[in-house]
C-alpha atoms as a PDB file:
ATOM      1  CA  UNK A   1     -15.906   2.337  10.833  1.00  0.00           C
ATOM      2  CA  UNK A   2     -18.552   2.576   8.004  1.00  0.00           C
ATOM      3  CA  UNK A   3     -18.106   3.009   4.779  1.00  0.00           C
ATOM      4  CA  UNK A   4     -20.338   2.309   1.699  1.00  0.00           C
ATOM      5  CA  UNK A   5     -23.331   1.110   4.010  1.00  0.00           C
ATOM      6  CA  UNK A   6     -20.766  -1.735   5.452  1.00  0.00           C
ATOM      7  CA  UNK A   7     -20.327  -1.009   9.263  1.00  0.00           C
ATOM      8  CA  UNK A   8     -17.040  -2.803  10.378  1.00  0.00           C
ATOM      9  CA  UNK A   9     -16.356  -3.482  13.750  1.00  0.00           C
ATOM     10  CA  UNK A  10     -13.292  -5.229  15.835  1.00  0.00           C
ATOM     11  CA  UNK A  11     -16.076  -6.149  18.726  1.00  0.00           C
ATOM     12  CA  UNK A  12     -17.314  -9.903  18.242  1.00  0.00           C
ATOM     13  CA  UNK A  13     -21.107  -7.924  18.720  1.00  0.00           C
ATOM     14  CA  UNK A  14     -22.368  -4.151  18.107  1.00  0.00           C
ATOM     15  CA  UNK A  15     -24.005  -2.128  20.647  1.00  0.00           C
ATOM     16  CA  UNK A  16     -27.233  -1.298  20.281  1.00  0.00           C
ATOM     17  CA  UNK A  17     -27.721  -3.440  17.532  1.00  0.00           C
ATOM     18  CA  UNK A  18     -28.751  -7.237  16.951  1.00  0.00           C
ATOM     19  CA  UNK A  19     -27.876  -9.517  14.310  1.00  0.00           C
ATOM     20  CA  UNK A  20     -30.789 -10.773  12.254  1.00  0.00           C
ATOM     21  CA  UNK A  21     -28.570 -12.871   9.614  1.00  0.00           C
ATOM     22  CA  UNK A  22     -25.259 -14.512   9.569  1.00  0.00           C
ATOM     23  CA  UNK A  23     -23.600 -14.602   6.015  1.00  0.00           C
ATOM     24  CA  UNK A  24     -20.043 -16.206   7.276  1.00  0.00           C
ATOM     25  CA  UNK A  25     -16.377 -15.265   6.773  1.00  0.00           C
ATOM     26  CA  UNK A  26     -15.589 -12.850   4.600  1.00  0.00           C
ATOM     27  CA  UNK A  27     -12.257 -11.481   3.650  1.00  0.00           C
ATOM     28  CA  UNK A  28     -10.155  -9.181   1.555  1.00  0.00           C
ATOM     29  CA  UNK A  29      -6.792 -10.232   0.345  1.00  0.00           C
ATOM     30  CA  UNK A  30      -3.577  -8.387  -0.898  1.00  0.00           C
ATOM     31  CA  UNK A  31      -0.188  -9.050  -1.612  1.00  0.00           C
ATOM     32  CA  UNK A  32       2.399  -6.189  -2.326  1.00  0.00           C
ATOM     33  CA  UNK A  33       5.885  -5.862  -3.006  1.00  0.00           C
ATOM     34  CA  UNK A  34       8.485  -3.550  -2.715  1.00  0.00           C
ATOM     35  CA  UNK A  35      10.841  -2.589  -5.355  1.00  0.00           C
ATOM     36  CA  UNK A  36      14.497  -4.210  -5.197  1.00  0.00           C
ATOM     37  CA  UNK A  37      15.632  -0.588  -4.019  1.00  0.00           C
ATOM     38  CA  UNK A  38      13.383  -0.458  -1.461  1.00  0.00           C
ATOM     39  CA  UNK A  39      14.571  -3.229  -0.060  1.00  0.00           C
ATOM     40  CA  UNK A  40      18.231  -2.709  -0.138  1.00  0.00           C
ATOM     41  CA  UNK A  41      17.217   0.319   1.835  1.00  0.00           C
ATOM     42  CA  UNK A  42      15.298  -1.616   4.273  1.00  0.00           C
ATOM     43  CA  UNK A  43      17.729  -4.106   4.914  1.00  0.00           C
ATOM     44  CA  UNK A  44      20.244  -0.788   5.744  1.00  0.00           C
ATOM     45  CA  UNK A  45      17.462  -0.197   8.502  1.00  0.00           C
ATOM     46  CA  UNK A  46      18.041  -3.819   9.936  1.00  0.00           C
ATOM     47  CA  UNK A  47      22.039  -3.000  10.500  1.00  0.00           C
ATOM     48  CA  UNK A  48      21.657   0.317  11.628  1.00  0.00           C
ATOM     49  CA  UNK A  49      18.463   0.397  13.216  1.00  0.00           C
ATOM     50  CA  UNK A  50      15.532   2.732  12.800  1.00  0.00           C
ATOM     51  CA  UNK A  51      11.790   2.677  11.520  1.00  0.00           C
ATOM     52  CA  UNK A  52      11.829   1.367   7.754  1.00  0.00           C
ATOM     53  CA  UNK A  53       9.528   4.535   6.649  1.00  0.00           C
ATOM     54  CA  UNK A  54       8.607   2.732   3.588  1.00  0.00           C
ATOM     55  CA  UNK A  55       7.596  -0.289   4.675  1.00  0.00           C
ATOM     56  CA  UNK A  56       5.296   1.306   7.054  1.00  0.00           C
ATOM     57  CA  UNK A  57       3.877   3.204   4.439  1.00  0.00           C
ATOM     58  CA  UNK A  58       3.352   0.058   2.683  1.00  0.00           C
ATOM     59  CA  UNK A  59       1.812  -2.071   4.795  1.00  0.00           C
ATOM     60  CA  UNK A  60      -0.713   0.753   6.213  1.00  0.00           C
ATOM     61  CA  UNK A  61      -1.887   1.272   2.813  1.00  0.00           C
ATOM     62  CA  UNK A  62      -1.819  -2.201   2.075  1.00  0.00           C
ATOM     63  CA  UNK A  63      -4.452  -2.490   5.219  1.00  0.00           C
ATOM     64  CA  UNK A  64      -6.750   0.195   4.185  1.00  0.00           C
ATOM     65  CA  UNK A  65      -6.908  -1.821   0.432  1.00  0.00           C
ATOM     66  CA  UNK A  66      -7.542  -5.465   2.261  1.00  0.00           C
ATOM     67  CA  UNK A  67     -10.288  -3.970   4.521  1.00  0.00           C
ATOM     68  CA  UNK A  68     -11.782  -2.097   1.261  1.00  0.00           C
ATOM     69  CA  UNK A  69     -11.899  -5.496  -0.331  1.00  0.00           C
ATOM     70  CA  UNK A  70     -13.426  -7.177   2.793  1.00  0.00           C
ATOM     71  CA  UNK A  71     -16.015  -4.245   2.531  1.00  0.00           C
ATOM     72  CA  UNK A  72     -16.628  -5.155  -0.601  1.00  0.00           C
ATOM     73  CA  UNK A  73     -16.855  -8.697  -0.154  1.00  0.00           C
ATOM     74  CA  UNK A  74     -19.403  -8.148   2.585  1.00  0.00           C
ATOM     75  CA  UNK A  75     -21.354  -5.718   0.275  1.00  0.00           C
ATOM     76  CA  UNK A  76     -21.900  -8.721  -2.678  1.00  0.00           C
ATOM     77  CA  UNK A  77     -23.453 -10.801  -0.262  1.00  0.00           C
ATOM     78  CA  UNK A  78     -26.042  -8.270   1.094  1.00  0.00           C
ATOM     79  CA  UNK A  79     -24.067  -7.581   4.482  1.00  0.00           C
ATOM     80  CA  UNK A  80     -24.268  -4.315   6.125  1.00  0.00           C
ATOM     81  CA  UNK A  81     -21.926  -5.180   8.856  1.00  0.00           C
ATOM     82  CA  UNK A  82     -18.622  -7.165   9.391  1.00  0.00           C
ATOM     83  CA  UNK A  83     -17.912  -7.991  12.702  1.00  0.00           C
ATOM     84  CA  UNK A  84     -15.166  -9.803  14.766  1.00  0.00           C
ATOM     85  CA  UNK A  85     -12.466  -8.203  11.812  1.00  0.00           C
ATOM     86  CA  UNK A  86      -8.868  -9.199  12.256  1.00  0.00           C
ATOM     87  CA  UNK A  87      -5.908  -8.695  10.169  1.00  0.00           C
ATOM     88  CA  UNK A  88      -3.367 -11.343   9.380  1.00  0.00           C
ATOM     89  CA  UNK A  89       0.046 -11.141   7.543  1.00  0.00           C
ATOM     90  CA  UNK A  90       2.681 -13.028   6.193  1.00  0.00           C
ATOM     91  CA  UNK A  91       5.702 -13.123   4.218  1.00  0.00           C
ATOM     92  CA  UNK A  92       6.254 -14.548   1.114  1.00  0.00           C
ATOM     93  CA  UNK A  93      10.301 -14.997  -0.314  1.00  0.00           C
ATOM     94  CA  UNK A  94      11.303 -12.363   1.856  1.00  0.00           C
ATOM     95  CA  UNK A  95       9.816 -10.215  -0.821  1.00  0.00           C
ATOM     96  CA  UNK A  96       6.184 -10.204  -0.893  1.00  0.00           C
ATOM     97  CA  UNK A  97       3.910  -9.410   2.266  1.00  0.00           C
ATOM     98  CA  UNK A  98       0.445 -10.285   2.312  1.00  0.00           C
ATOM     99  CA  UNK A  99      -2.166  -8.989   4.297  1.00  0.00           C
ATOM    100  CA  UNK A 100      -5.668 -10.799   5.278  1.00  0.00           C
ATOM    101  CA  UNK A 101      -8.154  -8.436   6.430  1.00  0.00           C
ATOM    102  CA  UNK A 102     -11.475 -10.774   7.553  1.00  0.00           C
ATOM    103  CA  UNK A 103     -14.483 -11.302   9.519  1.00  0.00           C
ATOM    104  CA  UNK A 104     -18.302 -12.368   9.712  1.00  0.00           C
ATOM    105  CA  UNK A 105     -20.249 -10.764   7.612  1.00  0.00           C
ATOM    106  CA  UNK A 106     -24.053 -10.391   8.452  1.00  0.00           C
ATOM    107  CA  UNK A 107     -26.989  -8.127   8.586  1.00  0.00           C
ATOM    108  CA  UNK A 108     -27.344  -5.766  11.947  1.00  0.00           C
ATOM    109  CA  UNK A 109     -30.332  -3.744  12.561  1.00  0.00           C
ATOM    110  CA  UNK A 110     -30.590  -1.294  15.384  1.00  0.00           C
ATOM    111  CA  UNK A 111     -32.626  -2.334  18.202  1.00  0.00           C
ATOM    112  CA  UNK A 112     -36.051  -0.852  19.446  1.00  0.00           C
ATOM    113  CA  UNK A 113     -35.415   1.471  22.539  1.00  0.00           C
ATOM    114  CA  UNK A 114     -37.807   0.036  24.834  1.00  0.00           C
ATOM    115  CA  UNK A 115     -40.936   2.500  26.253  1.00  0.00           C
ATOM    116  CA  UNK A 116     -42.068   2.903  29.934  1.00  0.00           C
END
């Protein structure tokens, strides 16, 4: 996925590419959460069963904000790729959830094809 010249990849290396220079972990942090009604709602969903639409909502858009941030990150140090990116998540007071988007950031460059 690229975005903003940052190229971010799951894969620990990038096809066709080779890294020239390693900047080190980068990350992008948030922490969201719901309102009290939300989560009376949600808590319905645990008795009853059923896909809490909300939360999902939440925490997908809470992704696409930590991996903005990461991008962002990357971008300040002169990084043009991420690579190895992971999320991570947690709870905080059964209230908040927080959501870790990070990597390696370094510079890629495509490699030379090479001629017969």
């Amino acid at each position: 996925m690229e975005s903003n010249g940052i190229l971010i990849s799951t894969m620990n290396d990038l096809p066709g590419y080779e890294v020239v220079t390693v900047y080190g972990e980068v990350f992008g942090l948030v922490v969201r959460s719901r309102n009290m009604f939300s989560n009376i709602g949600a808590s319905f969903r645990t008795i009853f069963g059923g896909e809490a639409r909300g939360y999902t909502s939440l925490l997908s858009t809470t992704r696409l904000e930590a991996v903005d941030r990461l991008r962002s990150e990357a971008h300040a140090l002169g990084a043009n790729a991420v690579l190895a990116m992971r999320f991570d998540t947690g709870v905080f007071a059964n209230v908040m959830n927080e959501v870790a988007a990070y990597g390696t950031a370094v510079i890629v460059r495509p490699i030379a094809p090479k001629s017969d």
